[in-house]
C-alpha atoms as a PDB file:
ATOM      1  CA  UNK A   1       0.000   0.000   0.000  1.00  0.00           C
ATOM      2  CA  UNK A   2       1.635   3.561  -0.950  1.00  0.00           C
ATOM      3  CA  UNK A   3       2.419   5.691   1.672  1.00  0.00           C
ATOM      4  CA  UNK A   4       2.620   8.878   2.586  1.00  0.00           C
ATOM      5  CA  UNK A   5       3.766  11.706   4.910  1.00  0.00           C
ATOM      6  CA  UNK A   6       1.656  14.630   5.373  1.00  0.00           C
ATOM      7  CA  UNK A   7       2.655  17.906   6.754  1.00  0.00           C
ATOM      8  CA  UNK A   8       0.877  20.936   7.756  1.00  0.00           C
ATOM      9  CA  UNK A   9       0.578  23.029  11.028  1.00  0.00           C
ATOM     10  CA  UNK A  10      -3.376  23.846  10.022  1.00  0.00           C
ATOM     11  CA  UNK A  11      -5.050  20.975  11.513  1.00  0.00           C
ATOM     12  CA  UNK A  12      -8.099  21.642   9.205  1.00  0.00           C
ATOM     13  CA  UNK A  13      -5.622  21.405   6.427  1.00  0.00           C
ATOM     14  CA  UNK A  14      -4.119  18.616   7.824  1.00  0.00           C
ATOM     15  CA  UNK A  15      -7.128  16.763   8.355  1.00  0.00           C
ATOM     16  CA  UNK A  16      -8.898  17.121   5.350  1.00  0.00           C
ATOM     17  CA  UNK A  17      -5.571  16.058   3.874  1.00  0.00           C
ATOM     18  CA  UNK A  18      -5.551  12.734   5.564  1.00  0.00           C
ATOM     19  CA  UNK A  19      -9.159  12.388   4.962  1.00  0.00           C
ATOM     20  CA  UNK A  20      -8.720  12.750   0.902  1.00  0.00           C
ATOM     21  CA  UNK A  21      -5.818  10.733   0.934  1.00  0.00           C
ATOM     22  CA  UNK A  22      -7.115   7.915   2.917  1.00  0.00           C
ATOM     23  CA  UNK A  23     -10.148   7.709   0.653  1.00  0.00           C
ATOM     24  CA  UNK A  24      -7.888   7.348  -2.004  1.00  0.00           C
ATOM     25  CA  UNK A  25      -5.799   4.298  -0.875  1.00  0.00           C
ATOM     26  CA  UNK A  26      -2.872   5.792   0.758  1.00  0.00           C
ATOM     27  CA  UNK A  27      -1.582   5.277   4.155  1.00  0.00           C
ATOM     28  CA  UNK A  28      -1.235   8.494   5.950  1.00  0.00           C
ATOM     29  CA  UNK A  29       1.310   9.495   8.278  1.00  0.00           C
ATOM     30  CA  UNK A  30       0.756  13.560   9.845  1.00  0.00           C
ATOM     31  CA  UNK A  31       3.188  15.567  11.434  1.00  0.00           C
ATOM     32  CA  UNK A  32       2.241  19.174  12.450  1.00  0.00           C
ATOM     33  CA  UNK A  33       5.638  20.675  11.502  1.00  0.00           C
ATOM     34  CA  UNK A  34       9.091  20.027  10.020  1.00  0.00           C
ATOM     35  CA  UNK A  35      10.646  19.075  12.586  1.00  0.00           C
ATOM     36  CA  UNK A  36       7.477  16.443  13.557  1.00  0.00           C
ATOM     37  CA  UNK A  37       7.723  14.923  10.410  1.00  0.00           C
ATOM     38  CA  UNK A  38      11.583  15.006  10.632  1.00  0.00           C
ATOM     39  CA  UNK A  39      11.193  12.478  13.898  1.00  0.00           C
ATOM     40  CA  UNK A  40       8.515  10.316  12.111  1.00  0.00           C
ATOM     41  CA  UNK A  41      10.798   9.987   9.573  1.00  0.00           C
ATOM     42  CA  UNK A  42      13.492   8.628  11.660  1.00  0.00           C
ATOM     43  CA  UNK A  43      11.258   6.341  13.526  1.00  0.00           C
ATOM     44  CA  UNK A  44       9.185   4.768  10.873  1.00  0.00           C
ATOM     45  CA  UNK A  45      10.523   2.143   8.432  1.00  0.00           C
ATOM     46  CA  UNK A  46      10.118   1.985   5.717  1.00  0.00           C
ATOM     47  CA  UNK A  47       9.729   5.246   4.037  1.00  0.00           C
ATOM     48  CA  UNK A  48       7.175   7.075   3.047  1.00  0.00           C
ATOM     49  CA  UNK A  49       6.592   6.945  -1.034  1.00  0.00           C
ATOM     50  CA  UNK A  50       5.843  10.523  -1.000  1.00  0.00           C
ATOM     51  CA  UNK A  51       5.467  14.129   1.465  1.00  0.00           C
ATOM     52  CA  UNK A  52       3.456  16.698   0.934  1.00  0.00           C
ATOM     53  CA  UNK A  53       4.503  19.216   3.018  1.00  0.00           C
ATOM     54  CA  UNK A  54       3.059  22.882   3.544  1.00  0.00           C
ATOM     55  CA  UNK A  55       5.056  25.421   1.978  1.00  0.00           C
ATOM     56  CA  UNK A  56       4.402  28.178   4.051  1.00  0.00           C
ATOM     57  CA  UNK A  57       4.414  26.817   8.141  1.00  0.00           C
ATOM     58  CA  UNK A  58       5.889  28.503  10.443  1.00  0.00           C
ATOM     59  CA  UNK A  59       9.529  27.365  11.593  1.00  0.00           C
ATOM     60  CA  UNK A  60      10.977  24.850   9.476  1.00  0.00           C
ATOM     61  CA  UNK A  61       9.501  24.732   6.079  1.00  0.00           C
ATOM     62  CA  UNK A  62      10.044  25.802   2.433  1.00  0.00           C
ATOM     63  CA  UNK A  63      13.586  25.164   1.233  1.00  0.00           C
ATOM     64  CA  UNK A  64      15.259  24.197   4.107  1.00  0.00           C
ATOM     65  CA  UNK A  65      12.820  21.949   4.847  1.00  0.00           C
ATOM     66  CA  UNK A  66      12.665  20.661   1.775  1.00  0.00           C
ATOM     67  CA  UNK A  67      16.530  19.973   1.934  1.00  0.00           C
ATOM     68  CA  UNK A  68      16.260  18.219   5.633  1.00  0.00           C
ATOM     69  CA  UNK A  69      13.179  15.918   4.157  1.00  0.00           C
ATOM     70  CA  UNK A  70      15.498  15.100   1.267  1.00  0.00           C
ATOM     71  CA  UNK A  71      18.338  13.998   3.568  1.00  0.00           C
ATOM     72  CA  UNK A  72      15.939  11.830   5.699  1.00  0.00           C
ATOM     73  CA  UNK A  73      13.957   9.952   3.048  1.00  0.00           C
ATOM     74  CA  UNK A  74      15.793  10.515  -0.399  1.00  0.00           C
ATOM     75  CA  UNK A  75      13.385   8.068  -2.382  1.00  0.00           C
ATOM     76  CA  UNK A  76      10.173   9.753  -1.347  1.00  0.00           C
ATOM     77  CA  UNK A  77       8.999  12.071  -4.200  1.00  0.00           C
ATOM     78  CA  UNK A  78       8.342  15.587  -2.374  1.00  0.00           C
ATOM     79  CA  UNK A  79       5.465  17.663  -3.110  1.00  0.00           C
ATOM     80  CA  UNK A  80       4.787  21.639  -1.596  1.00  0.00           C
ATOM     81  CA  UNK A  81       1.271  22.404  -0.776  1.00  0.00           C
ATOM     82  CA  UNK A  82      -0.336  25.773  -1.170  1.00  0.00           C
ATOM     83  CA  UNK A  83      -3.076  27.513  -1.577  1.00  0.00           C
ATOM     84  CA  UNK A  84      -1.620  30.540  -3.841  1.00  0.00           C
ATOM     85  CA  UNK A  85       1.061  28.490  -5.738  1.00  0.00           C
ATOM     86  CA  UNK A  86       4.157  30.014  -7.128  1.00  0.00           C
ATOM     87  CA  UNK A  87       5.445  28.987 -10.923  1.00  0.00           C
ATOM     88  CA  UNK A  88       8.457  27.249  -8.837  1.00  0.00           C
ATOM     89  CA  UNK A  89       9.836  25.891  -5.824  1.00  0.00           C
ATOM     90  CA  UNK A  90      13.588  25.241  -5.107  1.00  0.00           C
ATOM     91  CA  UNK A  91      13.895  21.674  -4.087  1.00  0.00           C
ATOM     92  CA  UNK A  92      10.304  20.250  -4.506  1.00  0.00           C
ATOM     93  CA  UNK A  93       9.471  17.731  -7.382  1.00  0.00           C
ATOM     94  CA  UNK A  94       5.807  19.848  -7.793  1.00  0.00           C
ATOM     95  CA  UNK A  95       3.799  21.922  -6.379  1.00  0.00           C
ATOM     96  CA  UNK A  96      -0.159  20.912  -5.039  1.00  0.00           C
ATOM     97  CA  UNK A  97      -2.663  23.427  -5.015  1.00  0.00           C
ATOM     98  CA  UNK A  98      -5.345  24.112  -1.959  1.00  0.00           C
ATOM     99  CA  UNK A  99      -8.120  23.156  -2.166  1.00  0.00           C
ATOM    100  CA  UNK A 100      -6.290  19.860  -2.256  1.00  0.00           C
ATOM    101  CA  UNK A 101      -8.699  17.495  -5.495  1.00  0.00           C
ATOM    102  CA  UNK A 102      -7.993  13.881  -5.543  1.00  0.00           C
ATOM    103  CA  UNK A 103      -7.526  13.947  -9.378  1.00  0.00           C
ATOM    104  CA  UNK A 104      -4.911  16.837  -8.938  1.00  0.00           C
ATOM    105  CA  UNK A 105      -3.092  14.529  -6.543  1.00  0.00           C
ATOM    106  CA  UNK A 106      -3.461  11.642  -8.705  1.00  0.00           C
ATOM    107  CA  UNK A 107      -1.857  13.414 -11.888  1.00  0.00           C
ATOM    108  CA  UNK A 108       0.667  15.335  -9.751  1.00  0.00           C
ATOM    109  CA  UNK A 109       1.915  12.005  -8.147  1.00  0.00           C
ATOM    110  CA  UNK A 110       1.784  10.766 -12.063  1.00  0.00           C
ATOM    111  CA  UNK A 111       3.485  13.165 -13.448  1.00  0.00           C
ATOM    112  CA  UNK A 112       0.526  13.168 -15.507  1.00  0.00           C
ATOM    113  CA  UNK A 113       0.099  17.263 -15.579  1.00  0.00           C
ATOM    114  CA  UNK A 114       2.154  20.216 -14.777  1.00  0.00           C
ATOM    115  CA  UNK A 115       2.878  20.021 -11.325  1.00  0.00           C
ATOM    116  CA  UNK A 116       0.981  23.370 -10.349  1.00  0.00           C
ATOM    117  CA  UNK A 117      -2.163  21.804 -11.649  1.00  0.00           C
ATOM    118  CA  UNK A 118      -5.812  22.197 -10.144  1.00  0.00           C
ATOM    119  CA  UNK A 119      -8.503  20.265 -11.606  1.00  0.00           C
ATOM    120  CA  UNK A 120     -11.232  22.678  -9.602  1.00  0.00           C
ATOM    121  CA  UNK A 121     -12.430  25.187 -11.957  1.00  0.00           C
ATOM    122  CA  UNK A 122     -13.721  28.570 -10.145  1.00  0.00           C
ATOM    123  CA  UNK A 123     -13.502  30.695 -12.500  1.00  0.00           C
ATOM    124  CA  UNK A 124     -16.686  30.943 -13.280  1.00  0.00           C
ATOM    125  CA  UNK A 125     -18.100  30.266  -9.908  1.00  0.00           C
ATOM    126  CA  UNK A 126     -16.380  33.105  -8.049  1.00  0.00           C
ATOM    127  CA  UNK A 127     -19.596  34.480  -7.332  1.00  0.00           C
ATOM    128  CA  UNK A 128     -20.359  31.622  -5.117  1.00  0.00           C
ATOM    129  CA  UNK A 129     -19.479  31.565  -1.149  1.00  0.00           C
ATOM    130  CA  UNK A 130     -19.124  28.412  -1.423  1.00  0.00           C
ATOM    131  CA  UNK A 131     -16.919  25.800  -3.711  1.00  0.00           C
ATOM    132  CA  UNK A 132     -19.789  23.266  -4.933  1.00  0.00           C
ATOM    133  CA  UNK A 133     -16.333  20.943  -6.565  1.00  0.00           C
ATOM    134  CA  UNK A 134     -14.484  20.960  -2.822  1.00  0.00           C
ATOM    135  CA  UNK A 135     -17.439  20.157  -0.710  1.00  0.00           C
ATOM    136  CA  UNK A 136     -18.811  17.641  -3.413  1.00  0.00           C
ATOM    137  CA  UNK A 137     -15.143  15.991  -3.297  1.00  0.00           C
ATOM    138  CA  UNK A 138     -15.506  16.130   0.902  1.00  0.00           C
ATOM    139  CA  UNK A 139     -18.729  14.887   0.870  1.00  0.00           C
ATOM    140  CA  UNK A 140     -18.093  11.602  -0.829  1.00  0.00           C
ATOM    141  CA  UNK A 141     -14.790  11.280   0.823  1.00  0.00           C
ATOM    142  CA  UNK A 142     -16.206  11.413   4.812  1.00  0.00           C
ATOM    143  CA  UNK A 143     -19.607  10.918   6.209  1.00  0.00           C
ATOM    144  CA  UNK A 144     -21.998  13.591   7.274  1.00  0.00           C
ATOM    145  CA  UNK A 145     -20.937  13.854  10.694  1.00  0.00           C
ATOM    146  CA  UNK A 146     -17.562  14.140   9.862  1.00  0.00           C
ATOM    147  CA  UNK A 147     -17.485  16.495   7.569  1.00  0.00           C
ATOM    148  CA  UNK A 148     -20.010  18.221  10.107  1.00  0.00           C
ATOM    149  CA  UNK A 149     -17.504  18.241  12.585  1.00  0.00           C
ATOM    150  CA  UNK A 150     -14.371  19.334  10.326  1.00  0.00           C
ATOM    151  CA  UNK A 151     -16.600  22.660   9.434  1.00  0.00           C
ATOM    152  CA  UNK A 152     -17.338  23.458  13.273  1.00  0.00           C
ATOM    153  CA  UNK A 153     -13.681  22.775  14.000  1.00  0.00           C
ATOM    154  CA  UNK A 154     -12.714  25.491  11.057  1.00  0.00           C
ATOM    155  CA  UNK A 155     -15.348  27.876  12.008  1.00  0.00           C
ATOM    156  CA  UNK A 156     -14.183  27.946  16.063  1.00  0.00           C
ATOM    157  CA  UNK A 157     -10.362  27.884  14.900  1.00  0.00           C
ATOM    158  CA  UNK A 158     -11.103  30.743  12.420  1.00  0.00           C
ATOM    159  CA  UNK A 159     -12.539  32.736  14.983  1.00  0.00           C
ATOM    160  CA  UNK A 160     -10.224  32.315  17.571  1.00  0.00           C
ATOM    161  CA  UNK A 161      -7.454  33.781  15.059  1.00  0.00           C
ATOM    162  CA  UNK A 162      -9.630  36.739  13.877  1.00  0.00           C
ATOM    163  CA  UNK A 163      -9.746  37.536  17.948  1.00  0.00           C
ATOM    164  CA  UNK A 164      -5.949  37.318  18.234  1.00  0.00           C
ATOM    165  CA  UNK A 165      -5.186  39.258  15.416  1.00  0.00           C
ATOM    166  CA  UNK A 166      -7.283  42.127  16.378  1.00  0.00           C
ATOM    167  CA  UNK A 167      -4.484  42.904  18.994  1.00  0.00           C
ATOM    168  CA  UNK A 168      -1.902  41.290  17.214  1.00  0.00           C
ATOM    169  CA  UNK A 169       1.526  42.270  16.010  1.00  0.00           C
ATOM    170  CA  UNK A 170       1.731  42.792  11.540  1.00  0.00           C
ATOM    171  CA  UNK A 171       3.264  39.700  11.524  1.00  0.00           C
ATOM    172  CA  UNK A 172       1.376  37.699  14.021  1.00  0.00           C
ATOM    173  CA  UNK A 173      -1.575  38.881  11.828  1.00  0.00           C
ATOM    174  CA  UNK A 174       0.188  38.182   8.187  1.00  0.00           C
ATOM    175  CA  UNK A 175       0.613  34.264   9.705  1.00  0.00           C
ATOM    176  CA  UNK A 176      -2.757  33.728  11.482  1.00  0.00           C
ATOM    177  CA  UNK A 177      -4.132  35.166   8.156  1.00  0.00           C
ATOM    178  CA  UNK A 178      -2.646  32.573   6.111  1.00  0.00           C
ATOM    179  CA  UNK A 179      -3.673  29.629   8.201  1.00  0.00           C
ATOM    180  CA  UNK A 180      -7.493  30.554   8.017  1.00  0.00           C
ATOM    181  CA  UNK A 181      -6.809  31.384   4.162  1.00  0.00           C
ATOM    182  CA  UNK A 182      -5.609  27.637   3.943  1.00  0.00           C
ATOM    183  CA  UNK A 183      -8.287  26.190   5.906  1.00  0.00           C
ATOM    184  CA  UNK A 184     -11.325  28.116   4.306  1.00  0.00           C
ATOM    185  CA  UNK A 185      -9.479  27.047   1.124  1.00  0.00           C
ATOM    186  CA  UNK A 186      -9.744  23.409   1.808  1.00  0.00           C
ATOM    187  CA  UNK A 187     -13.492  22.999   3.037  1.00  0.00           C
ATOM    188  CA  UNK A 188     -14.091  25.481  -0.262  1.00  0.00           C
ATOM    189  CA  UNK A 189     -15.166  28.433   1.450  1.00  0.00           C
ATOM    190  CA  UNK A 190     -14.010  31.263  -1.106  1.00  0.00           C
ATOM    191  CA  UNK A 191     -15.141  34.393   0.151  1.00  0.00           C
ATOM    192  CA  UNK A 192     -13.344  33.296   3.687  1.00  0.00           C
ATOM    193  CA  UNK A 193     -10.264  32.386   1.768  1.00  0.00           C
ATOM    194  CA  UNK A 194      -9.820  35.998  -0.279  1.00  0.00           C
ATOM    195  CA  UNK A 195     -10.494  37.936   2.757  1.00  0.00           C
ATOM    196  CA  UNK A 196      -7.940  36.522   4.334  1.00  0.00           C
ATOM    197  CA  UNK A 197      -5.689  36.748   1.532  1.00  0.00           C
ATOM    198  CA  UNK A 198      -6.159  40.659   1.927  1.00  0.00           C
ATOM    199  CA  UNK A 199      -5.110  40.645   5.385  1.00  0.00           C
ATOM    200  CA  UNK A 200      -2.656  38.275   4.325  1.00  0.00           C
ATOM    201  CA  UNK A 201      -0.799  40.577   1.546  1.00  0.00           C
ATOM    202  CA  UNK A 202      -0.299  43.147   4.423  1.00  0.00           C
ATOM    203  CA  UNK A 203      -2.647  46.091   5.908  1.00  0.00           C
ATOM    204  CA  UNK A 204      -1.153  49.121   7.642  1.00  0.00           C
ATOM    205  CA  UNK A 205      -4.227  51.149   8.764  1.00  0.00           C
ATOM    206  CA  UNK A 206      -5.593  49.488  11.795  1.00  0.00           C
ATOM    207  CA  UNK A 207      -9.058  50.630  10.656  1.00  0.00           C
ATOM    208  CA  UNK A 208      -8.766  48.885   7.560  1.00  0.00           C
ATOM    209  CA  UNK A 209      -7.706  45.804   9.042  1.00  0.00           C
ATOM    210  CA  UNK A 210     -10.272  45.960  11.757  1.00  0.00           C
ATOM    211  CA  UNK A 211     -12.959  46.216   8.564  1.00  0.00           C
ATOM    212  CA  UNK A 212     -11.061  43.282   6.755  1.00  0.00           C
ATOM    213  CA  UNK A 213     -11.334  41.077   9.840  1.00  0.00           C
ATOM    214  CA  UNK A 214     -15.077  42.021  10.324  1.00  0.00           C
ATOM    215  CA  UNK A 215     -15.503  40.916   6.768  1.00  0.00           C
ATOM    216  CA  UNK A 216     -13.725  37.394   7.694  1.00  0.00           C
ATOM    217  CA  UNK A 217     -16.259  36.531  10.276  1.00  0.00           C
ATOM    218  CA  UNK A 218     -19.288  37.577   8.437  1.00  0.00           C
ATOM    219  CA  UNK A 219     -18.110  35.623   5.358  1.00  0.00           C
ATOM    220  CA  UNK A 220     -17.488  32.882   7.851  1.00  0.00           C
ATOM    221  CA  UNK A 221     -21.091  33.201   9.269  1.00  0.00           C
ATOM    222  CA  UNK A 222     -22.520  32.737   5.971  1.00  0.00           C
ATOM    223  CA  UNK A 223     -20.022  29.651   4.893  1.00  0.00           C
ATOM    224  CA  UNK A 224     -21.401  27.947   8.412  1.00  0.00           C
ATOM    225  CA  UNK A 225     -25.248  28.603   6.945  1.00  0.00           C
ATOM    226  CA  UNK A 226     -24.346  27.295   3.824  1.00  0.00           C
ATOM    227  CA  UNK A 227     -22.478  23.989   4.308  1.00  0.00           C
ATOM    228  CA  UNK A 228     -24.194  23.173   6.982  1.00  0.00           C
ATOM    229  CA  UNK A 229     -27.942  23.640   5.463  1.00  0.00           C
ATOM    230  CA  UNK A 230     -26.126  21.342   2.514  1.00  0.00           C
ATOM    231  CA  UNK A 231     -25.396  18.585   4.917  1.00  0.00           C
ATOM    232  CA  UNK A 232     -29.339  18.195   6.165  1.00  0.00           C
ATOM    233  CA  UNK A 233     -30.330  18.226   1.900  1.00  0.00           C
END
């Protein structure tokens, strides 16, 4: 059975990660940061067939990750995960894009498609809160209640980080920013995602900010009306 190691210091990322993957016939091992997946490395045997591994955690990631994951399992094919996805990435064999799609993973894995490949296609559904394609991909891969539970888990995790950043440092703010932009990005929740890619790209006038997190929570509000009211259909 393939294997593989799955890194990511969103939980709801991390989760939904496992979930997919499972539901696809891979064995799933999770480590919450480099340095956690660095010490399941060294304790598990064999290998892992491939890592996907978060390209923007805090503490050890990106490159130098990247380098250290090499190092500790040199036949594993290594993948960066991401919901905005640069052209490149120095020392990755491809690059995943959030919302993570089986078929994306499938091809990526294949070499099938360029590595930077999504099969979701929102362009023309960017009106929507909500990404029909994600939660129609989490729906068949988990059961009601757990998918249930996954989007309460987001919405109390997203709100606890929209607290914290109101009296937060820029930075502070720029990182809790990006993990709710991943998450929202994974259980398809759009509007939550680009609001938090504003707050993300870096707001100097505390009133601004202040309006941009205000916007986070309502657009969480109405992601919580809508997935849930599409679990009881």
């Amino acid at each position: 059975m393939r294997r593989i190691l799955a890194i990511d210091d969103d939980p709801i990322s991390l989760s939904v990660a496992a979930i997919l993957l499972e539901s696809d016939g891979w064995t799933v091992l999770q480590a919450s940061c480099g340095h956690e997946a660095l010490d399941l490395l060294a304790d598990h045997a064999p290998p892992p067939d491939c890592i996907l591994a978060d390209l923007r955690m805090s503490g050890l990631a990106g490159t130098e990750l990247a380098r250290r994951l090499r190092s500790a399992a040199p036949s594993a094919r290594l993948f960066a995960m991401t919901a905005t996805p640069p052209s490149v990435v120095d020392g990755y064999d491809g690059i995943v894009a959030k919302p993570l799609a089986i078929e994306s993973l499938r091809a990526v894995f294949a070499q099938e498609v360029p590595a930077a490949a999504d099969v979701s296609t929102p362009g023309d559904q960017m009106d929507s809160a909500i990404d029909p394609a994600v939660f129609e991909r989490l729906a068949r891969a988990m059961s009601p209640a757990a998918l249930r539970e996954i989007i309460i888990v987001f919405l109390q995790d997203a709100a606890a980080r929209v607290a914290l950043m109101r009296r937060a440092d820029p930075a502070t703010v720029r990182r809790e920013a990006h993990t709710i932009k991943g998450g929202a990005a994974m259980i398809g929740a759009r509007h939550v995602a680009r609001a938090a890619d504003a707050v993300e790209s870096g707001i100097d006038h505390d009133g601004e900010l202040f309006r941009k997190l205000d916007e986070i929570e309502a657009h969480c509000r109405c992601a919580e009306g809508i997935l849930l009211q599409r679990l009881k259909l």
